[in-house]
PDB file of N, CA and C in Angstrom:
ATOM      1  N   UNK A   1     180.505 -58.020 191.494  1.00  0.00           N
ATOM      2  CA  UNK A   1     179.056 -58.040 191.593  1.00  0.00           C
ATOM      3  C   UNK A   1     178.526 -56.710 192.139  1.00  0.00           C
ATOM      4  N   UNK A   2     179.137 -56.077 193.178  1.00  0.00           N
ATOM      5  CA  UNK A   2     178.831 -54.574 193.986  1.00  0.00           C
ATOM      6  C   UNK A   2     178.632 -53.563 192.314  1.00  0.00           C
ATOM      7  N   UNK A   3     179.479 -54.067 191.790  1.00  0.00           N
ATOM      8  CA  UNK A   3     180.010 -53.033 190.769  1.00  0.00           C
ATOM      9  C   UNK A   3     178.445 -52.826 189.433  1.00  0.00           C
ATOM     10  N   UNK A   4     178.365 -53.962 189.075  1.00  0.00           N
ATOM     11  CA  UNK A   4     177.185 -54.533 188.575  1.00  0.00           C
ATOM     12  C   UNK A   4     175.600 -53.625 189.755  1.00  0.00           C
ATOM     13  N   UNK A   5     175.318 -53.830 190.656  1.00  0.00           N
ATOM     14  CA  UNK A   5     174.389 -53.552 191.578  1.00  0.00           C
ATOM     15  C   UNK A   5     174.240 -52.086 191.135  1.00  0.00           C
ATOM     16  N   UNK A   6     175.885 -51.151 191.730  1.00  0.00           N
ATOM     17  CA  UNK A   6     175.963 -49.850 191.394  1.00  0.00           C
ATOM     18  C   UNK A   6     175.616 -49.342 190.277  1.00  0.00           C
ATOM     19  N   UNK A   7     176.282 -50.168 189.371  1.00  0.00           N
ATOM     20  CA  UNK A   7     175.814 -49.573 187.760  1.00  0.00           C
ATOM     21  C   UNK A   7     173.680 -49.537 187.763  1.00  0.00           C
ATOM     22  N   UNK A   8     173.498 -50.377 187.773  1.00  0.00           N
ATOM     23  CA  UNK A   8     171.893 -50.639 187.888  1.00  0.00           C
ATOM     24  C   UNK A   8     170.910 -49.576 188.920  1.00  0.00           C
ATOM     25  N   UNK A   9     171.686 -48.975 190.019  1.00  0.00           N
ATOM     26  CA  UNK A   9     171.367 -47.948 190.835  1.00  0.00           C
ATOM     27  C   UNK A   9     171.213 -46.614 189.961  1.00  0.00           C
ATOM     28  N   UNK A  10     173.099 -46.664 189.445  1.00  0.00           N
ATOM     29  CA  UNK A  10     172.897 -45.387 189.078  1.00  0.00           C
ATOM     30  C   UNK A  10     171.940 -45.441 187.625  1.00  0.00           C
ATOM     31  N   UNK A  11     171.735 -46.357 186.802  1.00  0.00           N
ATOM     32  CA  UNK A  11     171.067 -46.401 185.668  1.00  0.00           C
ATOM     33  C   UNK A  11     169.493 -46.202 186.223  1.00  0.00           C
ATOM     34  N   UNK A  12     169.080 -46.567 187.453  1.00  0.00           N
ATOM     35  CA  UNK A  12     167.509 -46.404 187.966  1.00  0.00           C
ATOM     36  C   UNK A  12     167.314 -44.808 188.229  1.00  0.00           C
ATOM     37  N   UNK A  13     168.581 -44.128 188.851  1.00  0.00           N
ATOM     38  CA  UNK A  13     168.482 -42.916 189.272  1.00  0.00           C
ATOM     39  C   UNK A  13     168.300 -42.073 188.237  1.00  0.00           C
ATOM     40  N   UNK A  14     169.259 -42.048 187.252  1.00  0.00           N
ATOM     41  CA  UNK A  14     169.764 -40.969 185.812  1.00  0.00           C
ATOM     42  C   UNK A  14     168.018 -41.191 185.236  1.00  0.00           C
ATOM     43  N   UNK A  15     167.348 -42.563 185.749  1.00  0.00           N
ATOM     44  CA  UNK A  15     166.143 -42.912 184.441  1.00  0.00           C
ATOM     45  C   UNK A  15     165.070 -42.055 185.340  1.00  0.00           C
ATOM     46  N   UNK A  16     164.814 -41.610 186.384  1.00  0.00           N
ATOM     47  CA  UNK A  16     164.328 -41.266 187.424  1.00  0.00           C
ATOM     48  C   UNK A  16     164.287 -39.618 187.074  1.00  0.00           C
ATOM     49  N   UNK A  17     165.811 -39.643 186.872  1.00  0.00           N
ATOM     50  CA  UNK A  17     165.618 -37.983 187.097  1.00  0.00           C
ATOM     51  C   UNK A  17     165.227 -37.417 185.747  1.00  0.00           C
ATOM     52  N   UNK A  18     165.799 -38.009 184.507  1.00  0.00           N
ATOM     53  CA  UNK A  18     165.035 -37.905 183.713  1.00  0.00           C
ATOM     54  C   UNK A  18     163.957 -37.807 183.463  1.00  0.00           C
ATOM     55  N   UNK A  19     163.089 -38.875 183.613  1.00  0.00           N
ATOM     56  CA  UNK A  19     161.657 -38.712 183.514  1.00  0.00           C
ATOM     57  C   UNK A  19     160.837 -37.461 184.313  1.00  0.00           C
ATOM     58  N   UNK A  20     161.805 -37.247 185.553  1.00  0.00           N
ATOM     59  CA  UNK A  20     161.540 -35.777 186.739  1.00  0.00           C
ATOM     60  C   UNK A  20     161.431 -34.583 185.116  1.00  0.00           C
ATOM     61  N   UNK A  21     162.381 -34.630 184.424  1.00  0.00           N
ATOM     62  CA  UNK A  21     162.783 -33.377 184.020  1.00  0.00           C
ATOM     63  C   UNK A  21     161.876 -33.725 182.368  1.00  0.00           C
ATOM     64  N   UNK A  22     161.592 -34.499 182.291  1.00  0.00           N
ATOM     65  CA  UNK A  22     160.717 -34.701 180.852  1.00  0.00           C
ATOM     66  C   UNK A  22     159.559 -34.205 181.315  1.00  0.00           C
ATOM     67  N   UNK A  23     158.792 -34.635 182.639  1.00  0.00           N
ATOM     68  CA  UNK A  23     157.639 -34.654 182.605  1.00  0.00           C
ATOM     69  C   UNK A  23     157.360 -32.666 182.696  1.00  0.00           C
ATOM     70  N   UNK A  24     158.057 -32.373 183.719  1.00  0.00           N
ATOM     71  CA  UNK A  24     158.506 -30.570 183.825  1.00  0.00           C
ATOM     72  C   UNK A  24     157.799 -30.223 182.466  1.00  0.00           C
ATOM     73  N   UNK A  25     159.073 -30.637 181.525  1.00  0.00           N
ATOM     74  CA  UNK A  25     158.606 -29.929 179.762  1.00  0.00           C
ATOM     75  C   UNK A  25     157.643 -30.409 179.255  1.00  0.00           C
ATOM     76  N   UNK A  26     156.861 -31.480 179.613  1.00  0.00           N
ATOM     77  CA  UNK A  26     155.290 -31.825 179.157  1.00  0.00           C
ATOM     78  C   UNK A  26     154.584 -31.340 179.619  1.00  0.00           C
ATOM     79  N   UNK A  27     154.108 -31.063 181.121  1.00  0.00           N
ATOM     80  CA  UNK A  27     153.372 -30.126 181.426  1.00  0.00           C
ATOM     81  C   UNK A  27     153.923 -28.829 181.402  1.00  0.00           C
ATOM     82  N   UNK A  28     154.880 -28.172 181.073  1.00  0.00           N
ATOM     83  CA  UNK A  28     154.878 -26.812 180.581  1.00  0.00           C
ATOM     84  C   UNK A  28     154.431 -26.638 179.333  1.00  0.00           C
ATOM     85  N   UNK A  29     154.674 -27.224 178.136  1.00  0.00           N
ATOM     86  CA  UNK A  29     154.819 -27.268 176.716  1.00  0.00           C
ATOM     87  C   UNK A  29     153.521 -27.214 176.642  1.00  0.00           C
ATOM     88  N   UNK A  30     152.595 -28.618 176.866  1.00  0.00           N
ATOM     89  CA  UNK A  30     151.334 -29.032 176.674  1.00  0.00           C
ATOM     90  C   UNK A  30     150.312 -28.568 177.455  1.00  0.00           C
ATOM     91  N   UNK A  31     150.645 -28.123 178.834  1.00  0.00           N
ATOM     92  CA  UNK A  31     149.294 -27.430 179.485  1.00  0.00           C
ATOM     93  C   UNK A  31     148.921 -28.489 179.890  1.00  0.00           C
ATOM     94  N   UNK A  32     149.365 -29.705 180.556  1.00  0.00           N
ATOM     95  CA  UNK A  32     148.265 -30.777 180.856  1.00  0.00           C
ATOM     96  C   UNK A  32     148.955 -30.918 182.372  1.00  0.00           C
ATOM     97  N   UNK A  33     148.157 -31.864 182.891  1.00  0.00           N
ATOM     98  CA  UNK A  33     148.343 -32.151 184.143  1.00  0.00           C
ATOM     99  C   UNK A  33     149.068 -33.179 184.557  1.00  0.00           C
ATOM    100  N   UNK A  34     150.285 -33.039 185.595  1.00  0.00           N
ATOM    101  CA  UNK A  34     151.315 -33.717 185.997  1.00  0.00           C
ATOM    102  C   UNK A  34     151.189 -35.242 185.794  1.00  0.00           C
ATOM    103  N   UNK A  35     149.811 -35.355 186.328  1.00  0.00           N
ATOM    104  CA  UNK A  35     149.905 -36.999 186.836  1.00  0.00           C
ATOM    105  C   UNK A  35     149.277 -37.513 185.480  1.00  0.00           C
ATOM    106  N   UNK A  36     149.060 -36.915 184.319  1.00  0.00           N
ATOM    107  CA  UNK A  36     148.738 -37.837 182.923  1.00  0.00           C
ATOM    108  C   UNK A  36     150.077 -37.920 182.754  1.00  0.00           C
ATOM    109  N   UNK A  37     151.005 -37.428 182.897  1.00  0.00           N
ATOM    110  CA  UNK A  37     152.490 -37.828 182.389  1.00  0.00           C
ATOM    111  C   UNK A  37     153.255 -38.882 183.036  1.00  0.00           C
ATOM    112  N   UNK A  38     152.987 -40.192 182.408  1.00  0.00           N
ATOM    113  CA  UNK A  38     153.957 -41.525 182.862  1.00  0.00           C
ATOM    114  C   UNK A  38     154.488 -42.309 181.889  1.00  0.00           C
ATOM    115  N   UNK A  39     155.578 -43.017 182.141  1.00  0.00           N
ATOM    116  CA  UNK A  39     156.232 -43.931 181.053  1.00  0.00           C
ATOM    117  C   UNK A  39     155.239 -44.200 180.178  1.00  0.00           C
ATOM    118  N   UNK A  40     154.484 -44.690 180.247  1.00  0.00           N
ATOM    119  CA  UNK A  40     153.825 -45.827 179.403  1.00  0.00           C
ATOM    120  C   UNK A  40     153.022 -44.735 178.361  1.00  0.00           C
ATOM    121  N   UNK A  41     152.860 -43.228 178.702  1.00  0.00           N
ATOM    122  CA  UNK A  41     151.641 -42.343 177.884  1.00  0.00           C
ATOM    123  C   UNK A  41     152.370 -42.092 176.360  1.00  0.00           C
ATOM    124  N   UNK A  42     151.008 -42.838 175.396  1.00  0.00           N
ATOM    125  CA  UNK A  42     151.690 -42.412 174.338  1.00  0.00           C
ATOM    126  C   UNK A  42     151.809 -40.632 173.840  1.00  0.00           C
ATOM    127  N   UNK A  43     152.866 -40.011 173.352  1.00  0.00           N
ATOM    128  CA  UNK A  43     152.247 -38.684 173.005  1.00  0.00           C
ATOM    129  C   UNK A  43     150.983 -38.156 172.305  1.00  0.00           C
ATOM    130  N   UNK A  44     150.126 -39.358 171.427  1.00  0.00           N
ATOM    131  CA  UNK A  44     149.018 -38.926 170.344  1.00  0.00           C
ATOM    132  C   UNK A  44     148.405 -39.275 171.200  1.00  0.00           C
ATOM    133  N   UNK A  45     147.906 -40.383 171.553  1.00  0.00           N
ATOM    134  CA  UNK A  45     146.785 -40.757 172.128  1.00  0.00           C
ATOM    135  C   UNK A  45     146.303 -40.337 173.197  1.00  0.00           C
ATOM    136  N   UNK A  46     147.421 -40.231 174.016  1.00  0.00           N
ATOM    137  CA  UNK A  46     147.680 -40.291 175.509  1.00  0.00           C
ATOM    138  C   UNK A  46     147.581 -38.696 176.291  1.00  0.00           C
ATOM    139  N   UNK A  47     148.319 -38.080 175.694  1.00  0.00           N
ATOM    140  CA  UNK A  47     148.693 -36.958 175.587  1.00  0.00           C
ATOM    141  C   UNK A  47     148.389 -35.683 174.680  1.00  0.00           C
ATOM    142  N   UNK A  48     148.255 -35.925 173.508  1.00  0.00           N
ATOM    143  CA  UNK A  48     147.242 -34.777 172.755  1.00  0.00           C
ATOM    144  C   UNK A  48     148.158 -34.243 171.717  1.00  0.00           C
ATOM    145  N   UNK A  49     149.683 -34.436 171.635  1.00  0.00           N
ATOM    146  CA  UNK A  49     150.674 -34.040 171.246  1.00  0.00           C
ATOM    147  C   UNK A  49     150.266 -33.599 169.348  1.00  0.00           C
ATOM    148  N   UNK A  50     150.189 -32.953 168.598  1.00  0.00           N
ATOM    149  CA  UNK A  50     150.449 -32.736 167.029  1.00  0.00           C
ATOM    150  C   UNK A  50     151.705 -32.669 166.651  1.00  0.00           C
ATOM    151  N   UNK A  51     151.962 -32.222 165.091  1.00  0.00           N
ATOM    152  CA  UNK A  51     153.073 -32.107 164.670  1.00  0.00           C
ATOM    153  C   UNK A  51     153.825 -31.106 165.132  1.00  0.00           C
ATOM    154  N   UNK A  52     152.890 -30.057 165.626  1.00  0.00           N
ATOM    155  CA  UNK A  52     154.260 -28.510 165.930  1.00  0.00           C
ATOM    156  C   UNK A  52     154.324 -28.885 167.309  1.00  0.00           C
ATOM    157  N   UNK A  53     152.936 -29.652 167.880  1.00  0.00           N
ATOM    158  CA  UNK A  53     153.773 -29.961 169.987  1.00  0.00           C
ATOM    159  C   UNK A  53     155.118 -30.430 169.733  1.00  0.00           C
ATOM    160  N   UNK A  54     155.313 -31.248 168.672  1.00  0.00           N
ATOM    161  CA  UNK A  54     156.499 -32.579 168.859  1.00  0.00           C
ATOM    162  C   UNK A  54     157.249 -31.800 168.424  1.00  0.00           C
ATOM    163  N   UNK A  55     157.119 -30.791 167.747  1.00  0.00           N
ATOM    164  CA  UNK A  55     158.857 -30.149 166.829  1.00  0.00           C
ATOM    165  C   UNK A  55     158.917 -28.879 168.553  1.00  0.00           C
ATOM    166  N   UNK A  56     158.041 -28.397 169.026  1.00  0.00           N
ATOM    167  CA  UNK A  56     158.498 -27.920 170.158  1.00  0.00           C
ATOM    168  C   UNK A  56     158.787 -28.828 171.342  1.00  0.00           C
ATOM    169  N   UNK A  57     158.728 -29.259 171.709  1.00  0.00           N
ATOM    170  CA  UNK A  57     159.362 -30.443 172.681  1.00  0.00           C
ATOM    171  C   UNK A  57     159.966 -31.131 172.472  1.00  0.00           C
ATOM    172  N   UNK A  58     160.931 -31.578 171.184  1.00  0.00           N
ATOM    173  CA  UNK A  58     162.576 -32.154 170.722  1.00  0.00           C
ATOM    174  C   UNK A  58     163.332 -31.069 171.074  1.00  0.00           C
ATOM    175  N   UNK A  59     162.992 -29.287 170.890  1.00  0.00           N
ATOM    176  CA  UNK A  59     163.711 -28.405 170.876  1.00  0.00           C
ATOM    177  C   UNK A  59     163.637 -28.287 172.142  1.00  0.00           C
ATOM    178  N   UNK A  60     162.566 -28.258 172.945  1.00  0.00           N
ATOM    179  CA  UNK A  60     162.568 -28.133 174.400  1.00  0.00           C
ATOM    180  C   UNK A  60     163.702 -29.309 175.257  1.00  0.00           C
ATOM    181  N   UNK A  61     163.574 -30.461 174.473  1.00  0.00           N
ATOM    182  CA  UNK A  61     164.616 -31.505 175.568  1.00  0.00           C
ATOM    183  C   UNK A  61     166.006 -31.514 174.941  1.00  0.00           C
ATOM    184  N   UNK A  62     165.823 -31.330 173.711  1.00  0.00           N
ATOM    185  CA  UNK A  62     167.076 -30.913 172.755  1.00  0.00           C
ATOM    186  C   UNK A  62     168.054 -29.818 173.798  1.00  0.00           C
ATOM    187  N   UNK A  63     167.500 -28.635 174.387  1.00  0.00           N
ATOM    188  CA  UNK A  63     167.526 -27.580 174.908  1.00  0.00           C
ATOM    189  C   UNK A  63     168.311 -27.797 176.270  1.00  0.00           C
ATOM    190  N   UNK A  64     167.221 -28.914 176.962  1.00  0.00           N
ATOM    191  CA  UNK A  64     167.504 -28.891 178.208  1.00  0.00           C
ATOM    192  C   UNK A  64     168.170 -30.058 178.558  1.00  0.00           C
ATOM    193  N   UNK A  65     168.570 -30.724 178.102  1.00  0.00           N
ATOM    194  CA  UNK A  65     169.575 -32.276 177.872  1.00  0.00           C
ATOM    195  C   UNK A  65     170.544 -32.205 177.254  1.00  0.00           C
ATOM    196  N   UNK A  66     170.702 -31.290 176.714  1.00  0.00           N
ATOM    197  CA  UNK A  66     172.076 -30.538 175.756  1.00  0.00           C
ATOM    198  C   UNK A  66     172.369 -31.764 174.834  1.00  0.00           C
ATOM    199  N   UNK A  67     171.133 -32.863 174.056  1.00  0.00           N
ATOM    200  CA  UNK A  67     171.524 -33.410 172.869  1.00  0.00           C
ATOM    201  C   UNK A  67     170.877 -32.826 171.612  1.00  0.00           C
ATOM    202  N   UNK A  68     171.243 -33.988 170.726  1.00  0.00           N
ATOM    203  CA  UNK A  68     170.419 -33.605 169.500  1.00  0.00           C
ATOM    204  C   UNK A  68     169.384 -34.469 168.946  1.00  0.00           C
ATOM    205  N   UNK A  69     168.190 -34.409 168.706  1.00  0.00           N
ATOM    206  CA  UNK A  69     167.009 -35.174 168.361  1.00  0.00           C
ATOM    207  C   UNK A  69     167.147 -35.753 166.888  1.00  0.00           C
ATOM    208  N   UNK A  70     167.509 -36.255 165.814  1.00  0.00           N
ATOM    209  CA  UNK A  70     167.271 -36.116 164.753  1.00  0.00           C
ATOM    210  C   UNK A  70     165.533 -36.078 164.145  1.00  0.00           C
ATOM    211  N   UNK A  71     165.424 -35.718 163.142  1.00  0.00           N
ATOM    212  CA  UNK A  71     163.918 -35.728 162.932  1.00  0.00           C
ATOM    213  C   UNK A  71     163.389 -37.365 163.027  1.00  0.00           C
ATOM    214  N   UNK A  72     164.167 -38.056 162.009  1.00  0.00           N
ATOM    215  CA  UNK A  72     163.717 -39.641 162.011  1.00  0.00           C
ATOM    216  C   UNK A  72     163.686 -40.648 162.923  1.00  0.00           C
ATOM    217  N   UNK A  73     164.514 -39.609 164.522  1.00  0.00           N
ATOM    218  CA  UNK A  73     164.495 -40.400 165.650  1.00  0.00           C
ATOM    219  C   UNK A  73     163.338 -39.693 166.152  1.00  0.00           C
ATOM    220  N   UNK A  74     162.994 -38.639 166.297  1.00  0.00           N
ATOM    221  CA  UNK A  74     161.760 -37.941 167.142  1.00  0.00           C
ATOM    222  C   UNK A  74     160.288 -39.187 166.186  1.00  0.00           C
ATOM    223  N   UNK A  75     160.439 -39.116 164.733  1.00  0.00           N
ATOM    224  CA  UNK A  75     159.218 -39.560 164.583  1.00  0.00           C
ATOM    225  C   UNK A  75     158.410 -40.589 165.683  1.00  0.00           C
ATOM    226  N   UNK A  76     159.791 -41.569 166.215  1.00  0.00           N
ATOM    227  CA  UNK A  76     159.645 -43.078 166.164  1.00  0.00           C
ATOM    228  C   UNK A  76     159.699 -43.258 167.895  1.00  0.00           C
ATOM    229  N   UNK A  77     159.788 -42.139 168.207  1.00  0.00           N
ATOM    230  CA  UNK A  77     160.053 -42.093 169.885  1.00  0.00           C
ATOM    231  C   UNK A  77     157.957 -41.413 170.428  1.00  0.00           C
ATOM    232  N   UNK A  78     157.450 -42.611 170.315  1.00  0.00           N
ATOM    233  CA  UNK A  78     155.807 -42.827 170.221  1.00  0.00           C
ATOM    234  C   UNK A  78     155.397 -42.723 172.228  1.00  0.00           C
ATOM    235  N   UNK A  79     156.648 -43.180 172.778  1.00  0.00           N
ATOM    236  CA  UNK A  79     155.558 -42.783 174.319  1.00  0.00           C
ATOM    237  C   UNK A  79     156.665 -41.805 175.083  1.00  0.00           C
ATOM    238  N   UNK A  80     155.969 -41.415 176.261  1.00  0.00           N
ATOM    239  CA  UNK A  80     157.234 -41.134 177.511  1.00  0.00           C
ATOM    240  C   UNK A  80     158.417 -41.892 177.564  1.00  0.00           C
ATOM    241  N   UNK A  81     158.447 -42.996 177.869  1.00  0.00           N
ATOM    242  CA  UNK A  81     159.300 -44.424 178.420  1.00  0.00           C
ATOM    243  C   UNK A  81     160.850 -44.321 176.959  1.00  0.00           C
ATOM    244  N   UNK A  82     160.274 -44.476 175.894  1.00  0.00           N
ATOM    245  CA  UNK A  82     160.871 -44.250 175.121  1.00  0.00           C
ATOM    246  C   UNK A  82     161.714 -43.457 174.493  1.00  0.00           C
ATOM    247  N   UNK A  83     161.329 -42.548 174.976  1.00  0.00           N
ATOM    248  CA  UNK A  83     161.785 -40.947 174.906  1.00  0.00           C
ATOM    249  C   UNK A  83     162.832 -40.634 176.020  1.00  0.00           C
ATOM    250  N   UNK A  84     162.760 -41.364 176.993  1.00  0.00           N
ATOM    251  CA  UNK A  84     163.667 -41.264 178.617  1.00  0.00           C
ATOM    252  C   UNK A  84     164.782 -42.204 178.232  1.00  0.00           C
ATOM    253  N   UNK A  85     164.021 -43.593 177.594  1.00  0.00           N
ATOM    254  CA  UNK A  85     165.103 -44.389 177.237  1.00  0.00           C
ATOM    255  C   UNK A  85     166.751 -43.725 176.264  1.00  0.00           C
ATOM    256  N   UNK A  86     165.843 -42.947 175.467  1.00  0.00           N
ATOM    257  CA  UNK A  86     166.882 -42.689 174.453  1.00  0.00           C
ATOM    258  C   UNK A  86     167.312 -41.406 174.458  1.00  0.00           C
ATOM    259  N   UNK A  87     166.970 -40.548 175.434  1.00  0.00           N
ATOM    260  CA  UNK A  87     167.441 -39.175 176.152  1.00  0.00           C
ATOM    261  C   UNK A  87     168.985 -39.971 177.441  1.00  0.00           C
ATOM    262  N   UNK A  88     168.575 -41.089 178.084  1.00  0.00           N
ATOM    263  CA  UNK A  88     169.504 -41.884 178.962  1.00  0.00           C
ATOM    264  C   UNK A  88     170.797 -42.409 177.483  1.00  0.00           C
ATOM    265  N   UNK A  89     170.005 -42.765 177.025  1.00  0.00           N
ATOM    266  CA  UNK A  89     171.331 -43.777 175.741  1.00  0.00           C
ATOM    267  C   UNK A  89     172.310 -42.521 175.664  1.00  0.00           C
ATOM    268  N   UNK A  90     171.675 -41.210 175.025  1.00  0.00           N
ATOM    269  CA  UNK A  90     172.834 -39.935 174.907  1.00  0.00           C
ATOM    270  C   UNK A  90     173.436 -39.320 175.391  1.00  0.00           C
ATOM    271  N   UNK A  91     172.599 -39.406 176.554  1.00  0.00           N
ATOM    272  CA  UNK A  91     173.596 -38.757 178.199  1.00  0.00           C
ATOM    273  C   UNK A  91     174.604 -39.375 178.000  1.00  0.00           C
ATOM    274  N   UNK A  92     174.416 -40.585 178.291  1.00  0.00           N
ATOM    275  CA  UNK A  92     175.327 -42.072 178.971  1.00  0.00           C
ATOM    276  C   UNK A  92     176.443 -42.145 177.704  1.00  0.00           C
ATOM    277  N   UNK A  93     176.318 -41.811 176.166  1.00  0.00           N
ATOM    278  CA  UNK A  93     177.768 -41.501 175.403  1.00  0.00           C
ATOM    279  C   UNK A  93     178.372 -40.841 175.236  1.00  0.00           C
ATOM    280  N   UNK A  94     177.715 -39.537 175.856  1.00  0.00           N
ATOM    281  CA  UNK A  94     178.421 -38.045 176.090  1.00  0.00           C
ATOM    282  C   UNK A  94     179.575 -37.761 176.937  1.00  0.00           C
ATOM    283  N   UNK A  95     178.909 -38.812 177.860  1.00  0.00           N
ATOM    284  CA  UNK A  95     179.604 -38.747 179.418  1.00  0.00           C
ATOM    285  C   UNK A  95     181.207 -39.096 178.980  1.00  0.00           C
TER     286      UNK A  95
END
């Protein structure tokens, strides 16, 4: 059960620091302000994002997460939350 607890710690932390290091490249990329950047913000609506923000910020987390985005996964990755989720999924098979 400890073991279980730990796993769930470290899965809160990795999702934590992530989102630390996503939000960094949203307000660098986009010019916007820290505290519009939370799980739940979609990139269009929420955020202001177009087609060349999004092809620079796959390359930007592409970059700094050392994975790879495919195009048909960037389309479909619509908020923050989502984007952390599946930046965590690639860490976590790399490892």
């Amino acid at each position: 059960m400890d073991d279980v607890k730990a796993k769930i710690q470290c899965s809160r932390l990795k999702n934590q620091e992530v989102f630390e290091k996503v939000r960094v490249i949203l307000v660098d990329k986009l010019k916007i302000e820290p505290d519009k950047v939370t799980p739940t913000a979609n990139f269009i609506n929420d955020l202001g994002t177009d087609s060349l923000d999004t092809l620079e910020l796959v390359m930007a987390l592409e970059d700094a997460f050392k994975i790879k985005i495919a195009n048909e996964v960037a389309e479909k990755l619509l908020t923050v939350q989502q984007t952390i989720d599946y930046i965590c999924q690639k860490i976590e098979v790399s490892i």
